[in-house]
PDB file of N, CA and C in Angstrom:
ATOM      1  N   UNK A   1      -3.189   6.413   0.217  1.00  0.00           N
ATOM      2  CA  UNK A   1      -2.958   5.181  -0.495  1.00  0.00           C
ATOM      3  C   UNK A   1      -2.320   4.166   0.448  1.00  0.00           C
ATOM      4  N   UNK A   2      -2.793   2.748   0.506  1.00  0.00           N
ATOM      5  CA  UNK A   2      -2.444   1.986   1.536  1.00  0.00           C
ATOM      6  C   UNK A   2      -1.350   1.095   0.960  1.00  0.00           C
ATOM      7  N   UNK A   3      -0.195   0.945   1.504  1.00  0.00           N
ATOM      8  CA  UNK A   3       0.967   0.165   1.143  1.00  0.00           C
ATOM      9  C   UNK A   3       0.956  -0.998   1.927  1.00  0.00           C
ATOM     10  N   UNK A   4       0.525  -2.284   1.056  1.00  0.00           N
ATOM     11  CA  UNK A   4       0.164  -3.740   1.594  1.00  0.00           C
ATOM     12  C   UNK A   4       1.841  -4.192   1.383  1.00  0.00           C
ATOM     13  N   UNK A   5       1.818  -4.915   2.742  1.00  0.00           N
ATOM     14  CA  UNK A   5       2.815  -6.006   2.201  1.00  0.00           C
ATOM     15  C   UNK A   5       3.003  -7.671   2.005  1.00  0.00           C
ATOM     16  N   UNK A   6       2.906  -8.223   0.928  1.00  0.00           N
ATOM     17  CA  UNK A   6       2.985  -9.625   0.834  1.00  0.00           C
ATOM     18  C   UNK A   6       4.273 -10.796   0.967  1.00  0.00           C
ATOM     19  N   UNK A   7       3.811 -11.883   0.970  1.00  0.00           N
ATOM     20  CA  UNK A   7       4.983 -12.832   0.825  1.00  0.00           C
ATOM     21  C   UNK A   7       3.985 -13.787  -0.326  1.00  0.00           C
ATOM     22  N   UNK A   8       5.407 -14.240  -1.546  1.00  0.00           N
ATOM     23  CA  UNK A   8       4.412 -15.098  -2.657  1.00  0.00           C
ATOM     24  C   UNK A   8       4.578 -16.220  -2.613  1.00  0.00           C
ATOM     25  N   UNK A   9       3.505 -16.574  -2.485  1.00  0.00           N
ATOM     26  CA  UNK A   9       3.309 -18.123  -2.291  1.00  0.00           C
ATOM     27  C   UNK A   9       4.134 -19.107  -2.967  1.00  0.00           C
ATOM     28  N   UNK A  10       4.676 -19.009  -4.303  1.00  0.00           N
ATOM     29  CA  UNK A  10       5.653 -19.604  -5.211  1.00  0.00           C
ATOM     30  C   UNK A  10       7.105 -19.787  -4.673  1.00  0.00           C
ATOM     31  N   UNK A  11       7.926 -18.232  -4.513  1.00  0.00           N
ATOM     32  CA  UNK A  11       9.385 -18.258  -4.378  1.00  0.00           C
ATOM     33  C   UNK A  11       9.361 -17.554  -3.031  1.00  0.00           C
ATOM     34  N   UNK A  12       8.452 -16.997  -2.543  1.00  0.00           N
ATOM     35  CA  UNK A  12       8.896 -16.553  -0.812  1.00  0.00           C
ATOM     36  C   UNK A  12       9.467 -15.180  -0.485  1.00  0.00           C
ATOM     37  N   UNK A  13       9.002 -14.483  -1.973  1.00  0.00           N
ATOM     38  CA  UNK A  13       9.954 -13.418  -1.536  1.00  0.00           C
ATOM     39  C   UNK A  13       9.087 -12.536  -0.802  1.00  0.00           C
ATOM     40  N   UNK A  14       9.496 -11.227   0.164  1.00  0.00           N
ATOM     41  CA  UNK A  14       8.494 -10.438   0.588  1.00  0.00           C
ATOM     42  C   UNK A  14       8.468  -9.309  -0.258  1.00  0.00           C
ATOM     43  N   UNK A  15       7.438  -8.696  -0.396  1.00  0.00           N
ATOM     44  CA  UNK A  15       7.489  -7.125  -0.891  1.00  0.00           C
ATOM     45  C   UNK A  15       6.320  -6.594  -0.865  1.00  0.00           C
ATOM     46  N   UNK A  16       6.438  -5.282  -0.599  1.00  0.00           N
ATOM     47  CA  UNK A  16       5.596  -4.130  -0.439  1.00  0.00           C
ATOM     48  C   UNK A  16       4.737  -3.873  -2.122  1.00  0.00           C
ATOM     49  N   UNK A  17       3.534  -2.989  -1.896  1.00  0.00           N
ATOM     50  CA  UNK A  17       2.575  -2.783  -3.045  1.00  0.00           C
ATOM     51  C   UNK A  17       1.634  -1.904  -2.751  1.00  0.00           C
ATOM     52  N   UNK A  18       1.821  -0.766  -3.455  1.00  0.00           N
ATOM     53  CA  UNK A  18       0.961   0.434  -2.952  1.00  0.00           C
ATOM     54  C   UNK A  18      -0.539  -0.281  -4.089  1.00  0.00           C
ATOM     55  N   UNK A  19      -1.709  -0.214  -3.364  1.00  0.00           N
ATOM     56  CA  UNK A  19      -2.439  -0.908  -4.044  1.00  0.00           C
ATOM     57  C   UNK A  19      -3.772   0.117  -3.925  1.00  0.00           C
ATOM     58  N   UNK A  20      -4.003   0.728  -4.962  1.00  0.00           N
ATOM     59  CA  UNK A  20      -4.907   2.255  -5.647  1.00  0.00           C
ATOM     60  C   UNK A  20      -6.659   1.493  -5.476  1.00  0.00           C
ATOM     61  N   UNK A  21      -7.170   0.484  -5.455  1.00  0.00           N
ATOM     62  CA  UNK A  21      -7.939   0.005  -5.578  1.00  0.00           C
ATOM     63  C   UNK A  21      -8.505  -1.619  -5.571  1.00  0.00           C
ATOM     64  N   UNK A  22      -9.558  -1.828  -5.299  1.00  0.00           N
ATOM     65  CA  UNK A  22      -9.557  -3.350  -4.493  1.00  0.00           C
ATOM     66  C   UNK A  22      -9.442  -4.243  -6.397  1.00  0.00           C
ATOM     67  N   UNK A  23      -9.137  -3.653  -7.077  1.00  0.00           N
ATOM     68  CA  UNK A  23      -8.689  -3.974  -8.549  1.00  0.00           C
ATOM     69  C   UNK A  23      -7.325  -4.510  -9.111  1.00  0.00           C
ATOM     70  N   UNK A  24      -6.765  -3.695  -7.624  1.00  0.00           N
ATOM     71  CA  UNK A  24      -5.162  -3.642  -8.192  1.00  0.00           C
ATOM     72  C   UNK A  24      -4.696  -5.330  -8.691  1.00  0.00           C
ATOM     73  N   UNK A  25      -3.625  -4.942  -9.825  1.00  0.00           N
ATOM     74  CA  UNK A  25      -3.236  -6.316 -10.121  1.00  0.00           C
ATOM     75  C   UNK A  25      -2.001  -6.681  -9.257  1.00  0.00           C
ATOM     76  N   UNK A  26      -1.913  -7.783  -8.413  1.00  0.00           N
ATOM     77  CA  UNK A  26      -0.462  -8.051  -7.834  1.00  0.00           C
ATOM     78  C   UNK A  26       0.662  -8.921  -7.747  1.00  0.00           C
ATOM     79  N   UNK A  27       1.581  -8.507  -8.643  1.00  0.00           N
ATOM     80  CA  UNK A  27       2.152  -9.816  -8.869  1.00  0.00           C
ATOM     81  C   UNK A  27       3.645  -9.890  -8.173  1.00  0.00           C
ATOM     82  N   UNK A  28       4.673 -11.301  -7.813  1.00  0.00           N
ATOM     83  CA  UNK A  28       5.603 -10.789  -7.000  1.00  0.00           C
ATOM     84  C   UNK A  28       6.822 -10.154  -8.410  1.00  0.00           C
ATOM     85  N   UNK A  29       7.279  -8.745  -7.610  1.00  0.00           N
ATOM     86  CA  UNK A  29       8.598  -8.588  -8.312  1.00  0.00           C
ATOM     87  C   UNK A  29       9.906  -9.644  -9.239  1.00  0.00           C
ATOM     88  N   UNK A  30      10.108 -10.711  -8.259  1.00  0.00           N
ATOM     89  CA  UNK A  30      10.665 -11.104  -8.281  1.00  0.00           C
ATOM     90  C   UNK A  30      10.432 -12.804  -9.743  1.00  0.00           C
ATOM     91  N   UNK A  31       9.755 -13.068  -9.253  1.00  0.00           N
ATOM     92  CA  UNK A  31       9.098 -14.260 -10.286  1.00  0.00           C
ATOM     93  C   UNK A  31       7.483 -14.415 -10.910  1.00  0.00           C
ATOM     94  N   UNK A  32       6.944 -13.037 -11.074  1.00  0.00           N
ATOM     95  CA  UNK A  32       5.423 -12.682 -11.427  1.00  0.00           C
ATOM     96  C   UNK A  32       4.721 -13.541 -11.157  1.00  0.00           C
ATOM     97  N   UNK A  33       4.760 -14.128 -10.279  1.00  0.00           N
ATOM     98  CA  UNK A  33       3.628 -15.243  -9.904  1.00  0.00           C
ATOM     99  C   UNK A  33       2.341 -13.929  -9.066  1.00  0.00           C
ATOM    100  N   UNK A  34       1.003 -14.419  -8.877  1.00  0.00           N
ATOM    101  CA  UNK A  34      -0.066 -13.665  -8.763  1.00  0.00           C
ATOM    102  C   UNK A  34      -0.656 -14.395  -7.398  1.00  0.00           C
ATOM    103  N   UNK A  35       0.189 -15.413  -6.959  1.00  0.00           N
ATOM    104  CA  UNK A  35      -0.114 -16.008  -5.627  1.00  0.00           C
ATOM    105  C   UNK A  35       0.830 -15.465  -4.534  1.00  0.00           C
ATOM    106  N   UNK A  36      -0.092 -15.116  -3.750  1.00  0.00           N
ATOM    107  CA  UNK A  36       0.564 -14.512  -2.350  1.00  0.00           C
ATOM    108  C   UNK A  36      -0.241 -14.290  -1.060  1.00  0.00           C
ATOM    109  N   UNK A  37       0.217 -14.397   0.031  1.00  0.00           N
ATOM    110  CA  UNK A  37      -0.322 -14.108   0.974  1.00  0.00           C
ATOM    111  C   UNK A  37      -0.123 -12.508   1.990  1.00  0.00           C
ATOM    112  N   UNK A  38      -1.331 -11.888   1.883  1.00  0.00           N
ATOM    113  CA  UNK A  38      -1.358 -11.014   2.333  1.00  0.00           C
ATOM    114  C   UNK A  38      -0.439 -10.783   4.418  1.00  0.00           C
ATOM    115  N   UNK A  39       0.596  -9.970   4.698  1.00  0.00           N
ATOM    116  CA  UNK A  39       1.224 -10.353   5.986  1.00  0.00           C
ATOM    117  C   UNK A  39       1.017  -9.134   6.713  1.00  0.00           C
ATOM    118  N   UNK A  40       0.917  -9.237   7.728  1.00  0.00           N
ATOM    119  CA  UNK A  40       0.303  -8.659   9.087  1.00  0.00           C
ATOM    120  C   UNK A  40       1.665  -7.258   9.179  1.00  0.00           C
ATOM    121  N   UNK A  41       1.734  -6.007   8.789  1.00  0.00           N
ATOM    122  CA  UNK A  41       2.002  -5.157   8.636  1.00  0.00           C
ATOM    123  C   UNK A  41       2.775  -4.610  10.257  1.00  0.00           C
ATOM    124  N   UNK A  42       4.056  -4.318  10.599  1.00  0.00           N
ATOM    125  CA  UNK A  42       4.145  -3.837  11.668  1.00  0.00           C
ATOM    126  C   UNK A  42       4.696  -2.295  11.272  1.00  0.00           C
ATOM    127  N   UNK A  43       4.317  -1.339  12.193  1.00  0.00           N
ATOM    128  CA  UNK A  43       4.876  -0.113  11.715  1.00  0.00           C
ATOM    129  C   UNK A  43       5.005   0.455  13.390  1.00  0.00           C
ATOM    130  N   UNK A  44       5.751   1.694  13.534  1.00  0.00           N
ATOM    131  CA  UNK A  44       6.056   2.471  14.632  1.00  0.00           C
ATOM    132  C   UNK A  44       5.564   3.935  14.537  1.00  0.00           C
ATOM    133  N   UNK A  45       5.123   4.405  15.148  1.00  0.00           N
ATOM    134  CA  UNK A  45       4.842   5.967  15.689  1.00  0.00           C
ATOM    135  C   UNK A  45       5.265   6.546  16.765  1.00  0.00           C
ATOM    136  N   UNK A  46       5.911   7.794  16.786  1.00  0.00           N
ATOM    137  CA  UNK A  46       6.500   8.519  17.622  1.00  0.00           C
ATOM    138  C   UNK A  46       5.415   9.218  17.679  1.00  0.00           C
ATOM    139  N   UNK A  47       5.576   9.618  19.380  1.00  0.00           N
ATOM    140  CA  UNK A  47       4.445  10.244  20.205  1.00  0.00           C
ATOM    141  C   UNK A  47       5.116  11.604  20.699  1.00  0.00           C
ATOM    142  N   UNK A  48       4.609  12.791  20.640  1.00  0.00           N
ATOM    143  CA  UNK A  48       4.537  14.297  20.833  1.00  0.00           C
ATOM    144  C   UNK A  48       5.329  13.958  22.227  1.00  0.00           C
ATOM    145  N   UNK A  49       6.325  14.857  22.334  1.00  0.00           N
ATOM    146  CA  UNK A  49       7.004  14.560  23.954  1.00  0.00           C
ATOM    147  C   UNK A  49       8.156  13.918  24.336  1.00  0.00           C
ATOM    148  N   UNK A  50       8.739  14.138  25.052  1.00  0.00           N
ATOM    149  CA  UNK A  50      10.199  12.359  25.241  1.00  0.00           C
ATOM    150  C   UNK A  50       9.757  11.570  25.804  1.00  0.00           C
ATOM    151  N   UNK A  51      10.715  10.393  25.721  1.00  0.00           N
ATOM    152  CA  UNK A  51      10.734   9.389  25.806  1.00  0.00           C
ATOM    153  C   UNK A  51      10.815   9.302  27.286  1.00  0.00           C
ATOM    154  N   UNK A  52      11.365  10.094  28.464  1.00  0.00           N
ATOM    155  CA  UNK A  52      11.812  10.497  29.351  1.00  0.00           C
ATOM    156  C   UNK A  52       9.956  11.005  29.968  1.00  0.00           C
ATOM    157  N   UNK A  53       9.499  11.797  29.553  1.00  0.00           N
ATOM    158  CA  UNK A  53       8.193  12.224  29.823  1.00  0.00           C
ATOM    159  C   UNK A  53       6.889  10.943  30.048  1.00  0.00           C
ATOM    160  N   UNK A  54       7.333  10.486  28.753  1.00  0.00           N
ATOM    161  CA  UNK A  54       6.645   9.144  28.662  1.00  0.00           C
ATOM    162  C   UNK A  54       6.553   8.203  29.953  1.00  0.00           C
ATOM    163  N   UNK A  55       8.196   7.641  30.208  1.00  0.00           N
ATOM    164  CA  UNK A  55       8.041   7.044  31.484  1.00  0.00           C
ATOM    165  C   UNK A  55       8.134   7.550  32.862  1.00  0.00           C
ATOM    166  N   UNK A  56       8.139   8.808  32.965  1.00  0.00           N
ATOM    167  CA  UNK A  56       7.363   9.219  34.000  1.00  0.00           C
ATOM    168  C   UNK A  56       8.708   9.017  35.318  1.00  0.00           C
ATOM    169  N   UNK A  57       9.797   8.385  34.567  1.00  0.00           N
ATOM    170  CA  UNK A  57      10.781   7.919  35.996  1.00  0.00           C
ATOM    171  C   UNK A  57      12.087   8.261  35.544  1.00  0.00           C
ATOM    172  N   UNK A  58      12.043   9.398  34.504  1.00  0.00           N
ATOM    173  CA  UNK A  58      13.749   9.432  33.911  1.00  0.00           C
ATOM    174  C   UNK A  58      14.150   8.415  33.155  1.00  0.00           C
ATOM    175  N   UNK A  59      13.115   6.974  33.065  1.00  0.00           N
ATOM    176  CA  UNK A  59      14.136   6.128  31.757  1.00  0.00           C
ATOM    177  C   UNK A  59      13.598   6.132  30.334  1.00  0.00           C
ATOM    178  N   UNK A  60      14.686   5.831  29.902  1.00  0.00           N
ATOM    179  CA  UNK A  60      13.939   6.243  28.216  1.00  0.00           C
ATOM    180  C   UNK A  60      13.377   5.187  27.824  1.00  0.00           C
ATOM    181  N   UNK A  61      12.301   5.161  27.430  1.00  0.00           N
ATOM    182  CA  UNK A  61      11.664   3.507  26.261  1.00  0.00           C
ATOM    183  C   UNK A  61      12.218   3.556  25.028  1.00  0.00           C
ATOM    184  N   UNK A  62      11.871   2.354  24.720  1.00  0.00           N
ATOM    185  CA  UNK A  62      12.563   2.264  22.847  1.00  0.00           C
ATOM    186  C   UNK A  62      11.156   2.580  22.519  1.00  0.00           C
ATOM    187  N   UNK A  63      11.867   3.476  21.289  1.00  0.00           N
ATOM    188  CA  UNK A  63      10.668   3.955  20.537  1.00  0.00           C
ATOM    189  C   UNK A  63      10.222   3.014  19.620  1.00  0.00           C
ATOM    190  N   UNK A  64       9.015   3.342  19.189  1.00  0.00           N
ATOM    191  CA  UNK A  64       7.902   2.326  18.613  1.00  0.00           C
ATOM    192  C   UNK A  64       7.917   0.597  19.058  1.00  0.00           C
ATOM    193  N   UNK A  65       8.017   0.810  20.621  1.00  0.00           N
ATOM    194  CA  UNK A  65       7.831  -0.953  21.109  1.00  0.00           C
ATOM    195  C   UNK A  65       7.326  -0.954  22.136  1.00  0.00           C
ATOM    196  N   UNK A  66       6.527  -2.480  22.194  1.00  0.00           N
ATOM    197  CA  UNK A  66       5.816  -2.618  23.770  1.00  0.00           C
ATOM    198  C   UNK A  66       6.755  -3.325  24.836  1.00  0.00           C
ATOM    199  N   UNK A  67       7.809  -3.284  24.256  1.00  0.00           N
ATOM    200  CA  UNK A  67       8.960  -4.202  25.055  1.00  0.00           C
ATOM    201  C   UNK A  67       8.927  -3.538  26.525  1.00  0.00           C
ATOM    202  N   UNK A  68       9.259  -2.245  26.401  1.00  0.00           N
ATOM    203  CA  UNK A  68       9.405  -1.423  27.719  1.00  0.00           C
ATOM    204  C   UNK A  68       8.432  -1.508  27.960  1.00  0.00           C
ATOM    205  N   UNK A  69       7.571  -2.167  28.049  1.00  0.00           N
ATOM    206  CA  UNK A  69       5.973  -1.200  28.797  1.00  0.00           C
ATOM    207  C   UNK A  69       5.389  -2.924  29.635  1.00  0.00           C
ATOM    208  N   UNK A  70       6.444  -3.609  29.437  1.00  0.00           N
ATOM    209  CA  UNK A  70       5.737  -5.000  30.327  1.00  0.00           C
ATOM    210  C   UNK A  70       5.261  -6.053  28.916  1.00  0.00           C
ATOM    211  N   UNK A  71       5.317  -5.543  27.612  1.00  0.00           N
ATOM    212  CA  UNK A  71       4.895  -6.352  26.652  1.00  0.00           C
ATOM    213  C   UNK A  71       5.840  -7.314  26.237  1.00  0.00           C
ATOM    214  N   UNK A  72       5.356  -8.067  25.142  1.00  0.00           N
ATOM    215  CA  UNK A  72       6.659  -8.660  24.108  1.00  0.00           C
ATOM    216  C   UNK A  72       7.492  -9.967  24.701  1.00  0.00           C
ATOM    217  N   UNK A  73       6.890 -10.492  25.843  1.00  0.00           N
ATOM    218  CA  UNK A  73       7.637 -11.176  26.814  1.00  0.00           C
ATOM    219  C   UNK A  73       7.694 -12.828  26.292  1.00  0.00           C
TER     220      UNK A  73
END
């Protein structure tokens, strides 16, 4: 089940919505308005191994970021 997260177009609030089908009804928590914009989802994954393994030089990266890796600049 895919957990969308919006911001509503009305009062601004953000929130999450596990949404079962392209049916689902969605309205915000906060002031039931049915206008919202769907927002670009960031999430993190930890990778099998250390952090230490990872960089290959003894330093640790922050987990779930491209900061260490030359990104994010």
């Amino acid at each position: 089940m895919p957990i969308y997260e919006y911001a509503c177009d009305d009062c601004g609030a953000r929130y999450e919505q596990i949404v079962l089908s392209k049916g689902t009804k969605i309205s915000c928590p906060k002031c039931a308005s049915r206008r919202h914009t769907l927002q670009l989802s960031v999430f993190s994954a930890q990778a099998k191994g250390s952090s230490r393994e990872a960089a290959g030089n003894g330093d640790s990266l922050p987990s779930g970021s491209c900061c260490g890796m030359g990104g994010c600049n």
